[in-house]
C-alpha atoms as a PDB file:
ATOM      1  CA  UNK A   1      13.083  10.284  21.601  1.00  0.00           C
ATOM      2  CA  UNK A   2      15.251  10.160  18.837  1.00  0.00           C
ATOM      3  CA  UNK A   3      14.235  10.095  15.243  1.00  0.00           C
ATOM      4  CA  UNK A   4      16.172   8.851  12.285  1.00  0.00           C
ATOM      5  CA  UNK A   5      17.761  11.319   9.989  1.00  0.00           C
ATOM      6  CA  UNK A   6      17.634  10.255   6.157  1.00  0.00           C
ATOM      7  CA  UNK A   7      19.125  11.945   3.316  1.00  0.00           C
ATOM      8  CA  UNK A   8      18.247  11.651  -0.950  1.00  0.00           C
ATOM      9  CA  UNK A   9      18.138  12.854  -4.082  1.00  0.00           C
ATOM     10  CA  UNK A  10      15.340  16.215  -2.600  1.00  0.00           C
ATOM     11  CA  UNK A  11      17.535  16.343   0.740  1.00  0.00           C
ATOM     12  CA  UNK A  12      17.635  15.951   4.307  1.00  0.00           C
ATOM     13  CA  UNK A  13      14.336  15.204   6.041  1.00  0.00           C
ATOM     14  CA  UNK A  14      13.818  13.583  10.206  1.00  0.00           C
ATOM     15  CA  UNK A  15       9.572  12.428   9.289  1.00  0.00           C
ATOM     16  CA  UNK A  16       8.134  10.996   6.658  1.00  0.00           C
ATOM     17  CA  UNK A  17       4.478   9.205   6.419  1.00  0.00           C
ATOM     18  CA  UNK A  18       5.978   5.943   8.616  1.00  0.00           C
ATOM     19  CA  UNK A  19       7.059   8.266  11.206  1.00  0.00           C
ATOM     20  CA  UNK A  20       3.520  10.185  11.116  1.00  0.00           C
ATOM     21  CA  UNK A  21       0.900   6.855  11.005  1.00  0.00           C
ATOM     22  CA  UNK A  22      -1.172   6.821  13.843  1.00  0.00           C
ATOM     23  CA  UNK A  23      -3.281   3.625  12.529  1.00  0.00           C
ATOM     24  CA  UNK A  24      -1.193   1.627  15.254  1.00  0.00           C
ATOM     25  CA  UNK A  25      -2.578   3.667  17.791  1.00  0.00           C
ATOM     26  CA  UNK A  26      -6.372   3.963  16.741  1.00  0.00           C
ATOM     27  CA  UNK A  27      -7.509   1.963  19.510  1.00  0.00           C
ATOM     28  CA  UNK A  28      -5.812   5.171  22.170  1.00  0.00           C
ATOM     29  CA  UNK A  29      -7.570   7.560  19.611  1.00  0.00           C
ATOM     30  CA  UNK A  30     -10.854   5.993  19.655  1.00  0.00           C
ATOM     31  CA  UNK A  31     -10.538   6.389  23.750  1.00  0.00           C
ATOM     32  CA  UNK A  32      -9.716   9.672  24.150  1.00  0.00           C
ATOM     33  CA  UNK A  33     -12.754  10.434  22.413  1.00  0.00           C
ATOM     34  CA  UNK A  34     -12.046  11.289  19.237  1.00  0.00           C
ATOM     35  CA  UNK A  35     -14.697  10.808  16.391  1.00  0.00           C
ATOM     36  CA  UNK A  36     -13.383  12.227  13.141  1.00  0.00           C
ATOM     37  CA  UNK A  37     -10.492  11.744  11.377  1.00  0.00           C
ATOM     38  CA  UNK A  38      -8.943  13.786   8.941  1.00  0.00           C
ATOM     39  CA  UNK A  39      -6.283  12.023   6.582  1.00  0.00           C
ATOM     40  CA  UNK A  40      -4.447  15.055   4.845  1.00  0.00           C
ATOM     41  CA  UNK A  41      -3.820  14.685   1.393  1.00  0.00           C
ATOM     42  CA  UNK A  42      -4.312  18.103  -0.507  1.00  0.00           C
ATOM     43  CA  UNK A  43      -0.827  17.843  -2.300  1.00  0.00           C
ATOM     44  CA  UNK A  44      -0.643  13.904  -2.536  1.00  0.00           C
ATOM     45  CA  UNK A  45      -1.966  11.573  -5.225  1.00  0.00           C
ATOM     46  CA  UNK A  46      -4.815   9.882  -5.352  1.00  0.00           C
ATOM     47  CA  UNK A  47      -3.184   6.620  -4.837  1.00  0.00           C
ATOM     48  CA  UNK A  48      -2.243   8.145  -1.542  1.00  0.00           C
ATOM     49  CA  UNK A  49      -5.254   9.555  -0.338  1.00  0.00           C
ATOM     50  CA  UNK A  50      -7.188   6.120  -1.526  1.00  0.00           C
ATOM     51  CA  UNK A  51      -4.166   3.658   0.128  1.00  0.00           C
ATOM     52  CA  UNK A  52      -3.846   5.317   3.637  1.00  0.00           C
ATOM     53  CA  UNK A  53      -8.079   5.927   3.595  1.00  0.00           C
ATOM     54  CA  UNK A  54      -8.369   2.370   3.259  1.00  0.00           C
ATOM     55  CA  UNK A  55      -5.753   1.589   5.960  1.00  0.00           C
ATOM     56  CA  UNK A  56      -7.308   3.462   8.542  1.00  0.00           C
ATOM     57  CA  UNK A  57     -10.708   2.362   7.411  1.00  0.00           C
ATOM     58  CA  UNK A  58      -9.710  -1.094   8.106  1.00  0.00           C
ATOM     59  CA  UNK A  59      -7.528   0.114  11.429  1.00  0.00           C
ATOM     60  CA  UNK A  60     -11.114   1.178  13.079  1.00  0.00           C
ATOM     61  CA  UNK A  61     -12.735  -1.983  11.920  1.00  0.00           C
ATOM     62  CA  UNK A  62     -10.375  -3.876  13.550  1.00  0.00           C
ATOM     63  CA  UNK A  63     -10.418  -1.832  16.920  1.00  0.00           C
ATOM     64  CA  UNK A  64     -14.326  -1.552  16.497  1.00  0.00           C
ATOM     65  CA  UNK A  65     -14.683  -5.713  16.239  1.00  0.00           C
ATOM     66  CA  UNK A  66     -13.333  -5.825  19.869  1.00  0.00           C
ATOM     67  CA  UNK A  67     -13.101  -2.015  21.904  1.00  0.00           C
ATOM     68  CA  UNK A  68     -13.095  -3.618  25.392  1.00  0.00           C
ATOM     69  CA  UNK A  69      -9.379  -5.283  24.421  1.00  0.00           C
ATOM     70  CA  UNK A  70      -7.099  -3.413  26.325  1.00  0.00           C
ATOM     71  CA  UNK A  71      -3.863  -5.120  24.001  1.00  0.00           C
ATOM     72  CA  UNK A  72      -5.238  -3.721  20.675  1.00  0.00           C
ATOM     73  CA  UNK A  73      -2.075  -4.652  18.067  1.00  0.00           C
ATOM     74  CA  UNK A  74      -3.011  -3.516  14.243  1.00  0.00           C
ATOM     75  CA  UNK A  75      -2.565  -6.578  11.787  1.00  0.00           C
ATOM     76  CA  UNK A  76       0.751  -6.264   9.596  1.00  0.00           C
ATOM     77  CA  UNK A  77      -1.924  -6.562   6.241  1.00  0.00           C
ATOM     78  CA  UNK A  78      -3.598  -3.515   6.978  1.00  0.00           C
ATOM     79  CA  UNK A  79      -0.797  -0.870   6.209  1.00  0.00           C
ATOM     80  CA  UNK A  80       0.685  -3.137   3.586  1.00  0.00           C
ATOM     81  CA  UNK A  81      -2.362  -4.176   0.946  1.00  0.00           C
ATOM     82  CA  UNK A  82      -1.587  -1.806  -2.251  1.00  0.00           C
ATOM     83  CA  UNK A  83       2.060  -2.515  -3.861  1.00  0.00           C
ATOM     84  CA  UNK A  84       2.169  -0.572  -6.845  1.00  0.00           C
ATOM     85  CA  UNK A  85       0.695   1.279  -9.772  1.00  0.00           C
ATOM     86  CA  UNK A  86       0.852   0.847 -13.309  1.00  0.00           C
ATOM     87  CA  UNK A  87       2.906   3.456 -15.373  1.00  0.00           C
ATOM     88  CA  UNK A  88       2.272   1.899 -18.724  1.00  0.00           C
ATOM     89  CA  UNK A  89       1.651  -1.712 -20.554  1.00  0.00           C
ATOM     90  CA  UNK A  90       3.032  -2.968 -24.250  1.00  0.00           C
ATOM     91  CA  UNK A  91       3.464  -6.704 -25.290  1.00  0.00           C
ATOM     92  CA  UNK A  92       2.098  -8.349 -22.507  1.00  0.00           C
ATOM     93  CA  UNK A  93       4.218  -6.532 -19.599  1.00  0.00           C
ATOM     94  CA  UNK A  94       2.904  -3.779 -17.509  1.00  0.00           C
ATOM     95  CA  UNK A  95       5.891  -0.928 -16.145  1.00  0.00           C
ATOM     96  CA  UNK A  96       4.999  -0.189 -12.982  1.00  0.00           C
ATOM     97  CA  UNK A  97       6.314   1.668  -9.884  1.00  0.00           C
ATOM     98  CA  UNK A  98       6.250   0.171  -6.330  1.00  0.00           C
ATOM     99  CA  UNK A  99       3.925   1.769  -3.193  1.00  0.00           C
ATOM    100  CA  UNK A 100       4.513  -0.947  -1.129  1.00  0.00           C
ATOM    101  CA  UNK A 101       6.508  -4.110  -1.016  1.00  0.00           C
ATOM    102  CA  UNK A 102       5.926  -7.698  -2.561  1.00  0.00           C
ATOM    103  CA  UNK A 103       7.001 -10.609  -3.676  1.00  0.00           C
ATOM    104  CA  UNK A 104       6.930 -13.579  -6.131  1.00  0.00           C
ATOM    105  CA  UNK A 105       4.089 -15.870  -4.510  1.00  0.00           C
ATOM    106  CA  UNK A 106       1.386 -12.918  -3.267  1.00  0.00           C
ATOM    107  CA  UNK A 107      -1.602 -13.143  -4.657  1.00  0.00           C
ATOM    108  CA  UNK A 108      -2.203  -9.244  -6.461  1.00  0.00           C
ATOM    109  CA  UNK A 109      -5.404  -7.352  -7.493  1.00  0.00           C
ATOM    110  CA  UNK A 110      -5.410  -5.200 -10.416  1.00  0.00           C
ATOM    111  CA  UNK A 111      -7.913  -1.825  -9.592  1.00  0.00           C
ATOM    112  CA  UNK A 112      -8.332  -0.552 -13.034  1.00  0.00           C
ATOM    113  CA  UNK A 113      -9.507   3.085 -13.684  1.00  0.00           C
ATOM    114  CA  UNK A 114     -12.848   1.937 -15.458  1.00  0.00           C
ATOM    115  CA  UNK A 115     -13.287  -0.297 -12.343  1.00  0.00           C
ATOM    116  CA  UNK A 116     -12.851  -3.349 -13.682  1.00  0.00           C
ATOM    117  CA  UNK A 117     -10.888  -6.225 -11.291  1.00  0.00           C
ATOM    118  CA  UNK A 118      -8.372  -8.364 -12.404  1.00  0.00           C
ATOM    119  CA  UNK A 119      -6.726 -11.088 -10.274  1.00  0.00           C
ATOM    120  CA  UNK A 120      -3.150 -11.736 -11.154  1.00  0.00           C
ATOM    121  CA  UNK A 121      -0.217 -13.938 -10.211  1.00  0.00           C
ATOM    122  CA  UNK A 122       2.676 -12.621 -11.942  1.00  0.00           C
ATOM    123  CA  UNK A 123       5.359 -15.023 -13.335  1.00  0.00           C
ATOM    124  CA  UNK A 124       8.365 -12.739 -12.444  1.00  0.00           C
ATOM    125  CA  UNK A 125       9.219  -9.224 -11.645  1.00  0.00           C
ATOM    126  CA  UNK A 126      12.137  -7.451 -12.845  1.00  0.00           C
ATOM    127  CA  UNK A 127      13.558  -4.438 -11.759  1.00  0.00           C
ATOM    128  CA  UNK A 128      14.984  -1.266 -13.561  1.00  0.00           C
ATOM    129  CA  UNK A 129      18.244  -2.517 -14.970  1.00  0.00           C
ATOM    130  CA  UNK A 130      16.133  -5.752 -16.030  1.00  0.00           C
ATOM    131  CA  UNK A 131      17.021  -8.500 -13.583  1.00  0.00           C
ATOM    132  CA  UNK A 132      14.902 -10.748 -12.269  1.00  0.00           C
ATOM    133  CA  UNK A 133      14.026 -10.593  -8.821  1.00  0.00           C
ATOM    134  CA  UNK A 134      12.144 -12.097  -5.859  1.00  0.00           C
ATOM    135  CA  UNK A 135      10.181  -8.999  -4.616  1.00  0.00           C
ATOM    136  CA  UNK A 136       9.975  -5.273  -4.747  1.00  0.00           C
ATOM    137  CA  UNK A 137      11.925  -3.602  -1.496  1.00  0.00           C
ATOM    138  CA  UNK A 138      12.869  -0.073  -2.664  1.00  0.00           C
ATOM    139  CA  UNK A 139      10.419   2.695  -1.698  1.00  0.00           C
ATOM    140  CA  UNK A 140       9.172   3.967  -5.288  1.00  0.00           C
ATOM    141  CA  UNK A 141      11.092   1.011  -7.326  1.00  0.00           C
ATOM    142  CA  UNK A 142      10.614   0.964 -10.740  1.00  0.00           C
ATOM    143  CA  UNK A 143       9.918  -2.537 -12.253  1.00  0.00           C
ATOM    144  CA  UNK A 144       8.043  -4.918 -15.268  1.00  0.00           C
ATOM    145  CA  UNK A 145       5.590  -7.674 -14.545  1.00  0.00           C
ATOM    146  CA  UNK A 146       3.742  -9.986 -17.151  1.00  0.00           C
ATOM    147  CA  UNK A 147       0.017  -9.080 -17.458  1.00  0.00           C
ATOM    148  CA  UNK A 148      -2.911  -8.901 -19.863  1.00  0.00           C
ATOM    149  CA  UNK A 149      -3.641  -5.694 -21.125  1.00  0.00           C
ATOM    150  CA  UNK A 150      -3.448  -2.920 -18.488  1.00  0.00           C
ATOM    151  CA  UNK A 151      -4.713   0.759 -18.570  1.00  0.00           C
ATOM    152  CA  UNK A 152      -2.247   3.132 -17.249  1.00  0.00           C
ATOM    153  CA  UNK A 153      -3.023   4.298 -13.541  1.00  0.00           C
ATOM    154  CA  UNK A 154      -4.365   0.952 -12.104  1.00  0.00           C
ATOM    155  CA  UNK A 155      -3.343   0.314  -9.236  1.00  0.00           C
ATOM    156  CA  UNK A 156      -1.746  -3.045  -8.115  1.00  0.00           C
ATOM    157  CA  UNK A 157      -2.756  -4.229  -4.406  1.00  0.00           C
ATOM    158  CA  UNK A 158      -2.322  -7.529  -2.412  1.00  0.00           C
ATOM    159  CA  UNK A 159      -5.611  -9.837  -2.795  1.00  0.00           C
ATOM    160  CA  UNK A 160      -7.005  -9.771   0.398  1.00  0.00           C
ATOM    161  CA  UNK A 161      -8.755 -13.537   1.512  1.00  0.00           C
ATOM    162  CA  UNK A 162     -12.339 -12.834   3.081  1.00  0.00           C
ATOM    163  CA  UNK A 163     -13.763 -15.490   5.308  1.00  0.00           C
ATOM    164  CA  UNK A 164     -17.249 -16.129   5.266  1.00  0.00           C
ATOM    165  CA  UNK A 165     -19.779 -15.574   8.407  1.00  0.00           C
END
C-alpha cells in the first residue's frame, strides 16, 4: 500500500491521526471480538482526547443500532462535529484556531469551560491576514468570528440536529 509522504514546518512524517482512525472500521472491530477500546492520548490535549472519544462513541452507536448489516459505512458527521477552539475574545470577536473544517451557514455550538452552551451562527469568519472567507480549510487555521462574550478554551463544534423517538 502506499502512504502519502507530507512535509512542514516540524518535518517529514508518512501517518498522522487520518491515516491511524479506525472509527470507519468499528463495525470489523466489533466482529472480531473486540470489547475495549483504548483511544491514546497521554501527550495530546484535551480537546483531542474529548473530540476523537466522542467520535468513536458515536462510531459504536451507529454500528450497535444495526450489527447484523453486513455494509456498515460511518456517517461523514461523526468524525467532523468539533471545528475549533477559542484562543481568546475582546469587542465582540472571539480568536480562535480551527480542529476541523466549516463554513459560513453551519449551525455551531459553543462548549464553554464552566459548561455553559451557547448556540451561534456567526456572521463571517476571517482568517489570519484578516480577509473574509467562506469556511475554515487549513488544518490548525487561525481565524476571528463575531460572538458574545467567550471564555478562553471553549470549544466550538457543529450543532448536531436530534430527532425525536
Amino acid at each position: 500500500q502506499l502512504y502519502e509522504i507530507g512535509e512542514n514546518e516540524n518535518g517529514s512524517y508518512i501517518l498522522n491521526a487520518n491515516d491511524l482512525c479506525t472509527a470507519p472500521f468499528i463495525d470489523l472491530i466489533c466482529k472480531a471480538g473486540v470489547d475495549s477500546l483504548k483511544i491514546e492520548g497521554r501527550a495530546k490535549t484535551f480537546y483531542y482526547v474529548a473530540s476523537v472519544t466522542a467520535a468513536y462513541r458515536k462510531a459504536l452507536d451507529q454500528y450497535l443500532a444495526d450489527p447484523l448489516n453486513d455494509n456498515f459505512e460511518l456517517s461523514d458527521d461523526v468524525l467532523a462535529e468539533l471545528v475549533g477552539t477559542v484562543e481568546s475574545w475582546e469587542n465582540g470577536v472571539a480568536s480562535c484556531q480551527q480542529r476541523g473544517k466549516w463554513s459560513l451557514g453551519d449551525t455551531l455550538e459553543v462548549l464553554c469551560p464552566d459548561g455553559r452552551s451557547i448556540p451561534l451562527h456567526p456572521e463571517w469568519i476571517k482568517n489570519e491576514a484578516g480577509e473574509s472567507v467562506e469556511s475554515t480549510p487549513h488544518a490548525m487555521e487561525k481565524y476571528t468570528i463575531p460572538t458574545p462574550e467567550l471564555p478562553p478554551m471553549s470549544l466550538l463544534r457543529r450543532k448536531v440536529e436530534t430527532l425525536d423517538k
